[in-house]
N, C-alpha and C. Protein backbone atom coordinates (compact mmCIF):
# COMPACT_ATOMS: atom_id res chain seq x y z
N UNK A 1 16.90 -22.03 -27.13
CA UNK A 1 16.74 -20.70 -27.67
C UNK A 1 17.98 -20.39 -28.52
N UNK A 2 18.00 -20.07 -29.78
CA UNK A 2 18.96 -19.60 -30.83
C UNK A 2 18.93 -18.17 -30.30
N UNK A 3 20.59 -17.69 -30.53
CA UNK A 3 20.38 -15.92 -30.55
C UNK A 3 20.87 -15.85 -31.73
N UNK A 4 20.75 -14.03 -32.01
CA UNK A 4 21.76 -14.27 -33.49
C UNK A 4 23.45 -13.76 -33.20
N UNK A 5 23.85 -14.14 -33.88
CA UNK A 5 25.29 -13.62 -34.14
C UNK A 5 25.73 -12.68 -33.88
N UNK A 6 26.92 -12.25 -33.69
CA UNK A 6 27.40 -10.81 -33.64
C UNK A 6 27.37 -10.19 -35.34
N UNK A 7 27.57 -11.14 -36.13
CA UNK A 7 27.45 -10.36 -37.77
C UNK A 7 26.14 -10.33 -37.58
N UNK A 8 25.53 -10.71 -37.26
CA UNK A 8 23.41 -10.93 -37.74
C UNK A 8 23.40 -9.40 -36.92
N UNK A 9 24.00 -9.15 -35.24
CA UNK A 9 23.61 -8.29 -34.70
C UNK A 9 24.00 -6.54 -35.40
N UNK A 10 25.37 -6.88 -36.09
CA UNK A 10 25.89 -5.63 -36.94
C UNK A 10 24.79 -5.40 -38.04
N UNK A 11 24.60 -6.47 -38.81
CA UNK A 11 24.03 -6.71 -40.08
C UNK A 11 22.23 -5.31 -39.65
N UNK A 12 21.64 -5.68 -38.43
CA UNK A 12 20.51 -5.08 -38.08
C UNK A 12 20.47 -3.93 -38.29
N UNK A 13 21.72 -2.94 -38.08
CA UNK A 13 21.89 -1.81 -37.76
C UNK A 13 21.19 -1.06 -36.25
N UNK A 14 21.77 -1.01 -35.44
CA UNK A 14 21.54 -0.95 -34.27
C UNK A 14 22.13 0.40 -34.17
N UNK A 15 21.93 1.57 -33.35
CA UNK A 15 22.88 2.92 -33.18
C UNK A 15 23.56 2.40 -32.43
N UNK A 16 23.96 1.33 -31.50
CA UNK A 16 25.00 0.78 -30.47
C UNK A 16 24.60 -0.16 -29.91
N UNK A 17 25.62 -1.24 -29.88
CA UNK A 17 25.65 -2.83 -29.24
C UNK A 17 26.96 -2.70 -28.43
N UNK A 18 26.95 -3.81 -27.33
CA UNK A 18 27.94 -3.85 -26.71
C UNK A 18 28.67 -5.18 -26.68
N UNK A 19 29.50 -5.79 -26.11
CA UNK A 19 29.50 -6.60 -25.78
C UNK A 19 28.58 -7.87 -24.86
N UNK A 20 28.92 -8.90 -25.56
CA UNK A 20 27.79 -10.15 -24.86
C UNK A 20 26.49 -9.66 -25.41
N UNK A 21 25.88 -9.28 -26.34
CA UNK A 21 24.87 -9.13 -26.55
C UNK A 21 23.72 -10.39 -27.05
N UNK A 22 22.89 -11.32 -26.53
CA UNK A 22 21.94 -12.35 -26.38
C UNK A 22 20.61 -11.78 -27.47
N UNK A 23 20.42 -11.85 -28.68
CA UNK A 23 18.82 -11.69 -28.69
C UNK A 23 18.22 -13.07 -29.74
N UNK A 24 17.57 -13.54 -28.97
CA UNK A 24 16.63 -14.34 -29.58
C UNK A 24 16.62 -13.84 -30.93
N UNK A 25 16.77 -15.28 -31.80
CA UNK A 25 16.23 -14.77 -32.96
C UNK A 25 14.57 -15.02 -33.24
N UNK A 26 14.12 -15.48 -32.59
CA UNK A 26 12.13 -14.87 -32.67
C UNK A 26 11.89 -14.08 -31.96
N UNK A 27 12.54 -13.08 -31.75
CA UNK A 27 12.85 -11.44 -31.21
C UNK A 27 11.77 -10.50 -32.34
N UNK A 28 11.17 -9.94 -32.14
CA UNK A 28 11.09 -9.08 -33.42
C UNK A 28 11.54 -7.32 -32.82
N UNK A 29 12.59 -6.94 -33.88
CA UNK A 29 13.16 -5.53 -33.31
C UNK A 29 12.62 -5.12 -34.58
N UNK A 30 12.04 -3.76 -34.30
CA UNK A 30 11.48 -2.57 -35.40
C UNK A 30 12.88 -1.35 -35.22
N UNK A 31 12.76 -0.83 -36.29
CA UNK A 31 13.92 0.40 -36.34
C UNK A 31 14.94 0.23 -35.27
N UNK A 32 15.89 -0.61 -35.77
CA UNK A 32 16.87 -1.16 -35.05
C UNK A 32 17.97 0.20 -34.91
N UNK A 33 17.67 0.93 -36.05
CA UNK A 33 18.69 2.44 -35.91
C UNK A 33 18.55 3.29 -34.60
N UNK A 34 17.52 2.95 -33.89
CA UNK A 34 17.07 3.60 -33.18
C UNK A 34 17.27 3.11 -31.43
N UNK A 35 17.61 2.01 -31.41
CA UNK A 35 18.20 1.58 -30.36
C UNK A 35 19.42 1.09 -30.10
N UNK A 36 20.04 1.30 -28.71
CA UNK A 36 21.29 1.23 -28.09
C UNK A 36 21.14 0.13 -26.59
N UNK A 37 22.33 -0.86 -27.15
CA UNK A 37 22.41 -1.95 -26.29
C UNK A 37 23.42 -1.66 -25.34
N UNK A 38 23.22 -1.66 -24.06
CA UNK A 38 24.88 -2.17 -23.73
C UNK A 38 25.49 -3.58 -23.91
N UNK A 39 26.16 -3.46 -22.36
CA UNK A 39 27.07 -4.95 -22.48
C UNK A 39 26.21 -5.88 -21.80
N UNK A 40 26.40 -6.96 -22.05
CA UNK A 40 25.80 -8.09 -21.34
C UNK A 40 24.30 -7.88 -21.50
N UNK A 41 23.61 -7.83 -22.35
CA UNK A 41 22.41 -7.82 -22.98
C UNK A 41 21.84 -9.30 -22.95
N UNK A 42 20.40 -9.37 -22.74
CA UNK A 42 19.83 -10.37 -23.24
C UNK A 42 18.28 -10.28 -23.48
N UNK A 43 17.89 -10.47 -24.60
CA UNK A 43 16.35 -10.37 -24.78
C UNK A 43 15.80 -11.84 -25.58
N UNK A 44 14.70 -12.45 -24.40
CA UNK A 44 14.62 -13.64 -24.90
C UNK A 44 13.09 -13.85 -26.11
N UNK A 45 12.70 -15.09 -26.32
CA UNK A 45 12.16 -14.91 -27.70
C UNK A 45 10.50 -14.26 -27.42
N UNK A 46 10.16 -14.00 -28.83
CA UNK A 46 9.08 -13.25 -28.78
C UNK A 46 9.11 -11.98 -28.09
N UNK A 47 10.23 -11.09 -27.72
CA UNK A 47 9.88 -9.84 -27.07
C UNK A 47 9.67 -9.40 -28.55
N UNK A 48 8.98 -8.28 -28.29
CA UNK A 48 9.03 -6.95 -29.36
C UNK A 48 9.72 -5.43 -29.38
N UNK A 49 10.42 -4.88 -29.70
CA UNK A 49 11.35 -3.61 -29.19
C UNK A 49 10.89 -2.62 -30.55
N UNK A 50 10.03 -1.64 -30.51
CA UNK A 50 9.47 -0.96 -31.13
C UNK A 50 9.28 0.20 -30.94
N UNK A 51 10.83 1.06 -31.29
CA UNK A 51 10.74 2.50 -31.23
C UNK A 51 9.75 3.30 -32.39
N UNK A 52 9.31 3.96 -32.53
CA UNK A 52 9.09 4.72 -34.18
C UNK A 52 9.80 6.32 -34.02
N UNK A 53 10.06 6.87 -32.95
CA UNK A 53 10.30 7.89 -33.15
C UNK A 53 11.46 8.35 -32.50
N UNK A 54 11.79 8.52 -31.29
CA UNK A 54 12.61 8.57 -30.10
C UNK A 54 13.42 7.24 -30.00
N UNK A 55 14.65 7.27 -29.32
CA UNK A 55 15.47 6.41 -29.21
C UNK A 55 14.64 5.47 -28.04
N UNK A 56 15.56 4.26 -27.90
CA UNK A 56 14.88 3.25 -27.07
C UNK A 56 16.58 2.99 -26.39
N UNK A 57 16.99 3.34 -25.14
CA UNK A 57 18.10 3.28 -24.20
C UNK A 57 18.21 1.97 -23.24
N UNK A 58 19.39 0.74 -23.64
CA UNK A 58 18.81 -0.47 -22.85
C UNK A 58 20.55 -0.64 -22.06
N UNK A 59 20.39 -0.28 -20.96
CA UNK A 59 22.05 0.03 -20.58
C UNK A 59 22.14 -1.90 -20.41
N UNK A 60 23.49 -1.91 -19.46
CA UNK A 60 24.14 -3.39 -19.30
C UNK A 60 23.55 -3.80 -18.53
N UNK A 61 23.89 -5.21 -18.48
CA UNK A 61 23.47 -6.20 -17.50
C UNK A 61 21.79 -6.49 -17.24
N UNK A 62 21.33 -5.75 -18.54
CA UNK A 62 19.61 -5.88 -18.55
C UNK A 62 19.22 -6.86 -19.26
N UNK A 63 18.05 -7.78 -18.89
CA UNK A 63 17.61 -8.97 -18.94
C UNK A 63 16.13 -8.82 -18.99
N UNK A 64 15.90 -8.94 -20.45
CA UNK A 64 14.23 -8.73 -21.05
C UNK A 64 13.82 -10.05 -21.12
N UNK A 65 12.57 -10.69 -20.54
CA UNK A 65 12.44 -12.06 -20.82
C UNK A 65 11.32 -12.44 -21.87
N UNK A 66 10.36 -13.64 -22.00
CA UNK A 66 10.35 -13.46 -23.20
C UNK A 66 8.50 -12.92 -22.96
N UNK A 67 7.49 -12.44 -24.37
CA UNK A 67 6.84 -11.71 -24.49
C UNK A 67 6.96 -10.84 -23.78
N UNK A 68 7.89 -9.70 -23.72
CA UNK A 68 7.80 -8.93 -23.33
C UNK A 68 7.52 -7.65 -24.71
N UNK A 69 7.22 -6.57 -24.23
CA UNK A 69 7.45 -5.24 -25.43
C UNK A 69 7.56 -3.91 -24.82
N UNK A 70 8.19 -3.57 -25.88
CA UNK A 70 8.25 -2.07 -25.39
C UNK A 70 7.79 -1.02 -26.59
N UNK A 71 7.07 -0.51 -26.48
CA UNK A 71 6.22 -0.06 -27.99
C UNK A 71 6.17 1.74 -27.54
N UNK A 72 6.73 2.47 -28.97
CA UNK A 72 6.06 3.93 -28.54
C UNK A 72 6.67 4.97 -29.33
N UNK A 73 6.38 5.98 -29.74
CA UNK A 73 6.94 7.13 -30.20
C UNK A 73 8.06 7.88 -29.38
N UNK A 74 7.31 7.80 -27.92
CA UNK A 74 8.68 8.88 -26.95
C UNK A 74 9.51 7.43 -26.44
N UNK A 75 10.95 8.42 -26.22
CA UNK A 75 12.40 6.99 -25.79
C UNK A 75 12.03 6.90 -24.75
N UNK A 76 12.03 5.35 -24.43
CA UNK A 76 12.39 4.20 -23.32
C UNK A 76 13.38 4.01 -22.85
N UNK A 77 13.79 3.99 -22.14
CA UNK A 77 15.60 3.80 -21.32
C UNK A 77 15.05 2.92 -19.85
N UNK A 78 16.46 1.69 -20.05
CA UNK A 78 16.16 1.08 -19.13
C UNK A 78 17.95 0.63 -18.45
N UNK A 79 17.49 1.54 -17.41
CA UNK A 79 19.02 1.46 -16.80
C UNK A 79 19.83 0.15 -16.66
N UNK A 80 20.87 0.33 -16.10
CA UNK A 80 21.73 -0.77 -16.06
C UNK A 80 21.39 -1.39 -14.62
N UNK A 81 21.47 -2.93 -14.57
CA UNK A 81 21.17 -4.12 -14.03
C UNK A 81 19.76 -4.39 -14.05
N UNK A 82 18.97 -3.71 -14.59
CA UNK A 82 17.94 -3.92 -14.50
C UNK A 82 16.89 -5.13 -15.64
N UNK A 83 15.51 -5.32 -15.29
CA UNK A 83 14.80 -6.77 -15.82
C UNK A 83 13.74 -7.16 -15.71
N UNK A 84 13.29 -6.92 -17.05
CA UNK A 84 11.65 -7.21 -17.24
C UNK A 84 11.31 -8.69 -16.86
N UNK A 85 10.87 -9.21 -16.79
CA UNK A 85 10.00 -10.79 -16.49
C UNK A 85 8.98 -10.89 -17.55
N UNK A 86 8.36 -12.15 -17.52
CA UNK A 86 7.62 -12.24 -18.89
C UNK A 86 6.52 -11.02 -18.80
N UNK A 87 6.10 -11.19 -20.26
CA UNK A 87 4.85 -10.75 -20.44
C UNK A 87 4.75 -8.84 -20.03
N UNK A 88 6.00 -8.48 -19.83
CA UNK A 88 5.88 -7.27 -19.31
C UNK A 88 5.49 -6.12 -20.62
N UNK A 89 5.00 -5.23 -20.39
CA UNK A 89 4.36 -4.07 -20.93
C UNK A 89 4.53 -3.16 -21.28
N UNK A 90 5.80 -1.75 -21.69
CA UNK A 90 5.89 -0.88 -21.45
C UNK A 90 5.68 -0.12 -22.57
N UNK A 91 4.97 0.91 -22.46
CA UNK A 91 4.41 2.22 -23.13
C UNK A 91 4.80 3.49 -23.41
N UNK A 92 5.72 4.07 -24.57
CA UNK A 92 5.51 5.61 -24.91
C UNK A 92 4.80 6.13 -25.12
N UNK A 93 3.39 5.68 -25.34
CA UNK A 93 3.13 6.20 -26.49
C UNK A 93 1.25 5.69 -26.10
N UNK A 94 0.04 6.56 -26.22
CA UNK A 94 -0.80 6.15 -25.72
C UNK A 94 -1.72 6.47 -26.57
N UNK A 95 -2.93 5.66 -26.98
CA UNK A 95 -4.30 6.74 -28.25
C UNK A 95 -5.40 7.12 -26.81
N UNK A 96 -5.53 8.69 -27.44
CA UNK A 96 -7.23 8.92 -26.40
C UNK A 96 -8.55 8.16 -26.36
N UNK A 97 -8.37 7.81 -25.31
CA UNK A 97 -9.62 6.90 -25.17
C UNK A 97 -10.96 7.33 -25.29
N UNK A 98 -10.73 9.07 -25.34
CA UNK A 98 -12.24 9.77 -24.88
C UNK A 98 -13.13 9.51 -25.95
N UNK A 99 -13.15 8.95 -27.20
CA UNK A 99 -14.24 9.40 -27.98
C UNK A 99 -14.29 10.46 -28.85
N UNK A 100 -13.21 11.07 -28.55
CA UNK A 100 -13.56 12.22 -29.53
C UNK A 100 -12.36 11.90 -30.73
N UNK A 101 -11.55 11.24 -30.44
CA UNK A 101 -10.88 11.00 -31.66
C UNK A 101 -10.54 9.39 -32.02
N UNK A 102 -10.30 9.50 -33.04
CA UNK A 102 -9.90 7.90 -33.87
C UNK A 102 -8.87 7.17 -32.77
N UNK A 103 -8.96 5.88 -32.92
CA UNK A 103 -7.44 5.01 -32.39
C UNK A 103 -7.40 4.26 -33.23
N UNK A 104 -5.53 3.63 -32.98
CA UNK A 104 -4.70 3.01 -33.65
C UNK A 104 -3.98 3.14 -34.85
N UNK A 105 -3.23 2.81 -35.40
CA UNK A 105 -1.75 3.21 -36.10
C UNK A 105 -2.23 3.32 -37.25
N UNK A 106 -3.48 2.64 -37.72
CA UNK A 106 -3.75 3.07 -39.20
C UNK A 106 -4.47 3.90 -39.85
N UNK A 107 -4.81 4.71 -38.34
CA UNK A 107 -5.54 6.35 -38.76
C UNK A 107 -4.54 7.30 -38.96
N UNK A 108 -4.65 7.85 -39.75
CA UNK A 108 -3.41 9.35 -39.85
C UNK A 108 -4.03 10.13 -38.88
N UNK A 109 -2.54 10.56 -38.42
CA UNK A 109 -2.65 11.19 -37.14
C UNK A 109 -3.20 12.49 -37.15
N UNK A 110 -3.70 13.05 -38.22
CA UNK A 110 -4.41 13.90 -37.96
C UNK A 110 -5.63 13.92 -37.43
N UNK A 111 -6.26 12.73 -37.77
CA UNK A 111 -7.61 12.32 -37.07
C UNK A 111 -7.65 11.34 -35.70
N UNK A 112 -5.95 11.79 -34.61
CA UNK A 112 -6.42 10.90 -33.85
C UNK A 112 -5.55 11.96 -32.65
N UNK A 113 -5.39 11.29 -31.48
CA UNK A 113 -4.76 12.46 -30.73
C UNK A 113 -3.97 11.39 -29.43
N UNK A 114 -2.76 10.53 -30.33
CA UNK A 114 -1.68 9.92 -29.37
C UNK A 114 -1.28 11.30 -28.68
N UNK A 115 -0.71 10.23 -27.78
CA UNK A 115 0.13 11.08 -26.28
C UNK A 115 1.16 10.35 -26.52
N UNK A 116 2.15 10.76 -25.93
CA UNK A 116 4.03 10.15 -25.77
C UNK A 116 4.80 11.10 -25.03
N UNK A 117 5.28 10.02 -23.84
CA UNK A 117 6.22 10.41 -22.88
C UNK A 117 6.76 9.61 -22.63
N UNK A 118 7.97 9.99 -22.30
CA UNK A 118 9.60 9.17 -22.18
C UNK A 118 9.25 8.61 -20.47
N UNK A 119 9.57 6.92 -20.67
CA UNK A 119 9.75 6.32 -20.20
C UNK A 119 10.88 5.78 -19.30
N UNK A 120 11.24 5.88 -18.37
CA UNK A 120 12.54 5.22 -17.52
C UNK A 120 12.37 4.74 -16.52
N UNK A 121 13.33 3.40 -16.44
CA UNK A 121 13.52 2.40 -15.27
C UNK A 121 14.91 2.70 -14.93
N UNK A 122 15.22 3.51 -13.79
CA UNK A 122 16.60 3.45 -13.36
C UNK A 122 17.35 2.23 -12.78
N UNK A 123 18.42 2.33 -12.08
CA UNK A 123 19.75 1.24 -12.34
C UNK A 123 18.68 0.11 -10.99
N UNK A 124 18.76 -0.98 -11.39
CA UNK A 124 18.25 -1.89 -10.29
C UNK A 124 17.20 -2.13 -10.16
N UNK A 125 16.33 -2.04 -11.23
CA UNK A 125 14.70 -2.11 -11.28
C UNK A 125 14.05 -3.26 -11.45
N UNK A 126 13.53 -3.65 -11.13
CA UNK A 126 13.49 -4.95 -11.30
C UNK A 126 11.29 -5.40 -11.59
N UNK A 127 11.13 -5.75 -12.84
CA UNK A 127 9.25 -5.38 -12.92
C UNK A 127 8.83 -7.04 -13.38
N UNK A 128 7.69 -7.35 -12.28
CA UNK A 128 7.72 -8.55 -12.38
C UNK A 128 6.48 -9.00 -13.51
N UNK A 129 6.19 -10.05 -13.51
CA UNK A 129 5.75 -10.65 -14.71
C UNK A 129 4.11 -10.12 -15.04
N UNK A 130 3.65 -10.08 -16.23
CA UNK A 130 2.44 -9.12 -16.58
C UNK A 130 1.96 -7.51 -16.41
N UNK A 131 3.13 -7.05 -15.92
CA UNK A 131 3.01 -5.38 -15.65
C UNK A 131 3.03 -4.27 -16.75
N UNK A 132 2.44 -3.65 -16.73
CA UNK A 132 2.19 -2.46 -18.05
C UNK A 132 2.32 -1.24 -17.24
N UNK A 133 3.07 -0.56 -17.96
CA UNK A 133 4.31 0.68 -17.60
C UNK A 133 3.61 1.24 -18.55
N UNK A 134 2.66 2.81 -17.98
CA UNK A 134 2.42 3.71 -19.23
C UNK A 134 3.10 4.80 -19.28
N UNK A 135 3.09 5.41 -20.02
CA UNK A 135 3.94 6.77 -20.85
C UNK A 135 3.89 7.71 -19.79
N UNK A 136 5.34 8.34 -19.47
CA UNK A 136 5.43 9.38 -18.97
C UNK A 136 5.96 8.51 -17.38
N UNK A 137 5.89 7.21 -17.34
CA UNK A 137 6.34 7.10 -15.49
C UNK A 137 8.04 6.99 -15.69
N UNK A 138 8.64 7.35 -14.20
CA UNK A 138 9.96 7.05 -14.23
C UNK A 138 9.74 6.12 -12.91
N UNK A 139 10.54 4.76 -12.68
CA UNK A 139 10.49 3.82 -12.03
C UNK A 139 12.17 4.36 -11.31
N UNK A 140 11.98 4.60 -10.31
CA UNK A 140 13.20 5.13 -9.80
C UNK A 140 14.44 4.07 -8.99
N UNK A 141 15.73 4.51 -8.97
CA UNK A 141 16.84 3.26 -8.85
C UNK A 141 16.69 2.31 -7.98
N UNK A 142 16.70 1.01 -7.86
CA UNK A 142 16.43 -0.11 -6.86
C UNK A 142 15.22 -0.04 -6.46
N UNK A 143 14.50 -0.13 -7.27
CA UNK A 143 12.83 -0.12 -6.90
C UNK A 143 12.33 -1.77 -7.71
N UNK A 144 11.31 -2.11 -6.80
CA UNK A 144 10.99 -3.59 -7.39
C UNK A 144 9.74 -3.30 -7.74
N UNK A 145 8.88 -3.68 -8.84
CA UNK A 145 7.37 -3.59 -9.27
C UNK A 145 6.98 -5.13 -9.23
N UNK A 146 5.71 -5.54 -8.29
CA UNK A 146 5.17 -6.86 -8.35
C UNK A 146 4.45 -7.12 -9.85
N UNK A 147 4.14 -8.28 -10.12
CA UNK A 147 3.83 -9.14 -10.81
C UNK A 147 2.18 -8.47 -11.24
N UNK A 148 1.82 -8.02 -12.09
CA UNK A 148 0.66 -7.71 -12.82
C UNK A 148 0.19 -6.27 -12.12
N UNK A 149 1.23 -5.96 -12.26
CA UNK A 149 0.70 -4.28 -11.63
C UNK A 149 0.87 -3.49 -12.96
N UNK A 150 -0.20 -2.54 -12.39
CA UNK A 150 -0.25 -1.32 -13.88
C UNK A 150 -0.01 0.34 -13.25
N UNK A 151 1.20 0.44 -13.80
CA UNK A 151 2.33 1.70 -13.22
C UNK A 151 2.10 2.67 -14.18
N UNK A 152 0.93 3.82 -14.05
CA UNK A 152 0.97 4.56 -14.56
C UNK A 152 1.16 6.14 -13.80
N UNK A 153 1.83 6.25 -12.77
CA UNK A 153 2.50 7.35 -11.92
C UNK A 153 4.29 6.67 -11.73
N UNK A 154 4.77 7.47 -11.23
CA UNK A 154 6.44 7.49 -11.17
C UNK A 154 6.27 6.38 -9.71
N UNK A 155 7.16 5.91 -9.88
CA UNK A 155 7.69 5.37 -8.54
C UNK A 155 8.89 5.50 -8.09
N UNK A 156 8.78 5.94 -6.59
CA UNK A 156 9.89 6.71 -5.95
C UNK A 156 11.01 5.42 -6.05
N UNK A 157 12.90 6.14 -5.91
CA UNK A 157 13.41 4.66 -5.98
C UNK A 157 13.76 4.30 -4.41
N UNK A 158 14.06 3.01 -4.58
CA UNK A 158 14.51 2.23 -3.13
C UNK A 158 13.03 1.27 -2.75
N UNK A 159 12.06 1.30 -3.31
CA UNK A 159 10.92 0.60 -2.58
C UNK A 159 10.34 -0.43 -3.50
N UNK A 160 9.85 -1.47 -2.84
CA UNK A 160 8.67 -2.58 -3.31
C UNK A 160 7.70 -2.02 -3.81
N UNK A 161 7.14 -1.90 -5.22
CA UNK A 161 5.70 -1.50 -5.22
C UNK A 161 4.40 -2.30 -5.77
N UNK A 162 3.57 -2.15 -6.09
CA UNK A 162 2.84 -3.20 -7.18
C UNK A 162 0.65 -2.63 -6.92
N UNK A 163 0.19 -3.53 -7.79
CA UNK A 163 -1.26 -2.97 -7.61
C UNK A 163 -2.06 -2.43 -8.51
N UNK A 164 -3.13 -2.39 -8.82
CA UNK A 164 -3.46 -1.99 -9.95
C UNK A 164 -4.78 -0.84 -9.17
N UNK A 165 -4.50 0.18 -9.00
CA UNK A 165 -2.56 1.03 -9.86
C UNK A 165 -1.88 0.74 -8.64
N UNK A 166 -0.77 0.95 -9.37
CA UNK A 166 0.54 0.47 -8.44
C UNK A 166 0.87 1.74 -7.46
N UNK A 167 0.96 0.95 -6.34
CA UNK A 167 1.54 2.18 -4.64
C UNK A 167 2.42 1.35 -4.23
N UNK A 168 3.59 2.44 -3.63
CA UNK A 168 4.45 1.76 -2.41
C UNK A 168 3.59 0.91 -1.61
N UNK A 169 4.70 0.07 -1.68
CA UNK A 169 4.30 -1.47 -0.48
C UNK A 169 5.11 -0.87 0.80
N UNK A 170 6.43 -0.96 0.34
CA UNK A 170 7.66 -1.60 1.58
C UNK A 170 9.03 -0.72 0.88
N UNK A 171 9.88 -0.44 1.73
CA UNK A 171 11.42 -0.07 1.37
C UNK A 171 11.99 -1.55 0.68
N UNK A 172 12.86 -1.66 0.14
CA UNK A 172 13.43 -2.23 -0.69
C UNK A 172 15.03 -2.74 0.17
N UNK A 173 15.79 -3.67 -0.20
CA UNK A 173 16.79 -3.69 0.90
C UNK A 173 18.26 -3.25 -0.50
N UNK A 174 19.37 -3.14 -0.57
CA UNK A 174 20.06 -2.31 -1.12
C UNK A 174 21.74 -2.97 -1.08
N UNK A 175 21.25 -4.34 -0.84
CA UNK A 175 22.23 -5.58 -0.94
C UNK A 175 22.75 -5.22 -2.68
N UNK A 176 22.18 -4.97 -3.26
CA UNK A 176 22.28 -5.11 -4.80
C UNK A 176 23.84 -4.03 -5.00
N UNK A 177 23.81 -3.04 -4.52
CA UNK A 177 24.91 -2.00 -4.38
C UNK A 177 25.66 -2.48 -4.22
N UNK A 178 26.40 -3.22 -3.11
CA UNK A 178 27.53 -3.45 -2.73
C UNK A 178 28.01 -4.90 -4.17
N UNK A 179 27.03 -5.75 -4.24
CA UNK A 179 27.34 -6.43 -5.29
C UNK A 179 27.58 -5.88 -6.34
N UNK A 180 27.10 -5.29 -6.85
CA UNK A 180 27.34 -3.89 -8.02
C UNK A 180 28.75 -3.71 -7.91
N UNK A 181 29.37 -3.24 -6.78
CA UNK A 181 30.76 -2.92 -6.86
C UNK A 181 31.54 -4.01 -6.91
N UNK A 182 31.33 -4.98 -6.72
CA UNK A 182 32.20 -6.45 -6.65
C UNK A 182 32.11 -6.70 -7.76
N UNK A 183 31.06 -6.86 -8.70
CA UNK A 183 30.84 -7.55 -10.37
C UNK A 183 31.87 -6.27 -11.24
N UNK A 184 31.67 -4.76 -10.87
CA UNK A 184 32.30 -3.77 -11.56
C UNK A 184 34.18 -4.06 -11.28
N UNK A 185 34.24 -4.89 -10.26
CA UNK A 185 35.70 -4.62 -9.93
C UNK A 185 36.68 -5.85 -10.32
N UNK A 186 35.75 -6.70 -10.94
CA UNK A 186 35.96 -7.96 -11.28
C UNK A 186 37.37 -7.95 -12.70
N UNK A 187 38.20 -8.64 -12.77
CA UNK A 187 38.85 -8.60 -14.13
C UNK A 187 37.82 -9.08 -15.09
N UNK A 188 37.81 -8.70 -16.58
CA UNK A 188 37.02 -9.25 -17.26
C UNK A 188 38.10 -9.68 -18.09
């Protein structure tokens, strides 16, 4: 896997990069003005990162793997330590399914009736491979989402969840904290 450069990563225009920043260059990023990296970034190839309207928030130590996307009008924020797995899903931004109006991006929106709500995965989240995150959930801190679940309600933090639709499984164990403070206390 090639990433690009730190000049390739300036060159994008990004509203903020951090240090260690990883992105595939068969990455495709849309309105790069519009998103903020932290430190220790990595997004591997083929994700897609596609704000159009609202910022897209990707704190440190987060680890996007590859087909993954994040597509939408309202901002996405994805706390720090946290990590998509392949193929993952996530949604601002939704067209009405009812019939009564047009879908997809090449109807003017007057003839169609998207929805968009801000999206968040707090610190320790961890969403496993094939899961679709729709508009408006908050995935709350140290919470784990199984493998092909579709999370379209909030999930409380501290717990295992998964399912289509996704429900608490199990409490979550909270080992991750104390490591948290050991990696933060580290000389860099």
């Amino acid at each position: 896997m090639a990433f690009l450069s730190e000049p390739e990563l300036k060159e994008m225009g990004f509203a903020n990069f951090g240090k260690n920043v990883l992105i595939s260059s068969k990455c495709s990023i849309y309105n790069p003005h519009l998103i903020s990296l932290g430190n220790d970034v990595r997004i591997d190839d083929y994700a897609v990162i596609s704000p159009s309207k609202e910022p897209f928030e990707i704190g440190s130590f987060v680890h996007i793997a590859i087909h993954c996307s994040l597509v939408g009008r309202a901002a996405i924020a994805i706390k720090d330590y946290s990590g998509l797995s392949g193929r993952v899903s996530i949604y601002s931004s939704s067209d009405d399914y009812s019939g009564e109006f047009m879908t997809n991006p090449t109807v003017p929106e007057k003839y169609s009736n998207v929805s968009s709500k801000r999206v968040e995965l707090g610190k320790h989240v961890i969403v496993g491979a094939g899961t679709v995150i729709l508009p408006g959930v908050t995935i709350g801190e140290g919470s784990a989402i199984s493998a092909l679940a579709l999370v379209n309600r909030d999930v409380p933090s501290g717990v295992i969840a998964g399912g289509t639709p996704c429900r608490t499984i199990k409490p979550r164990k909270t080992g991750m904290l104390d490591l948290e403070k050991k990696l933060n206390s580290r000389k860099r």
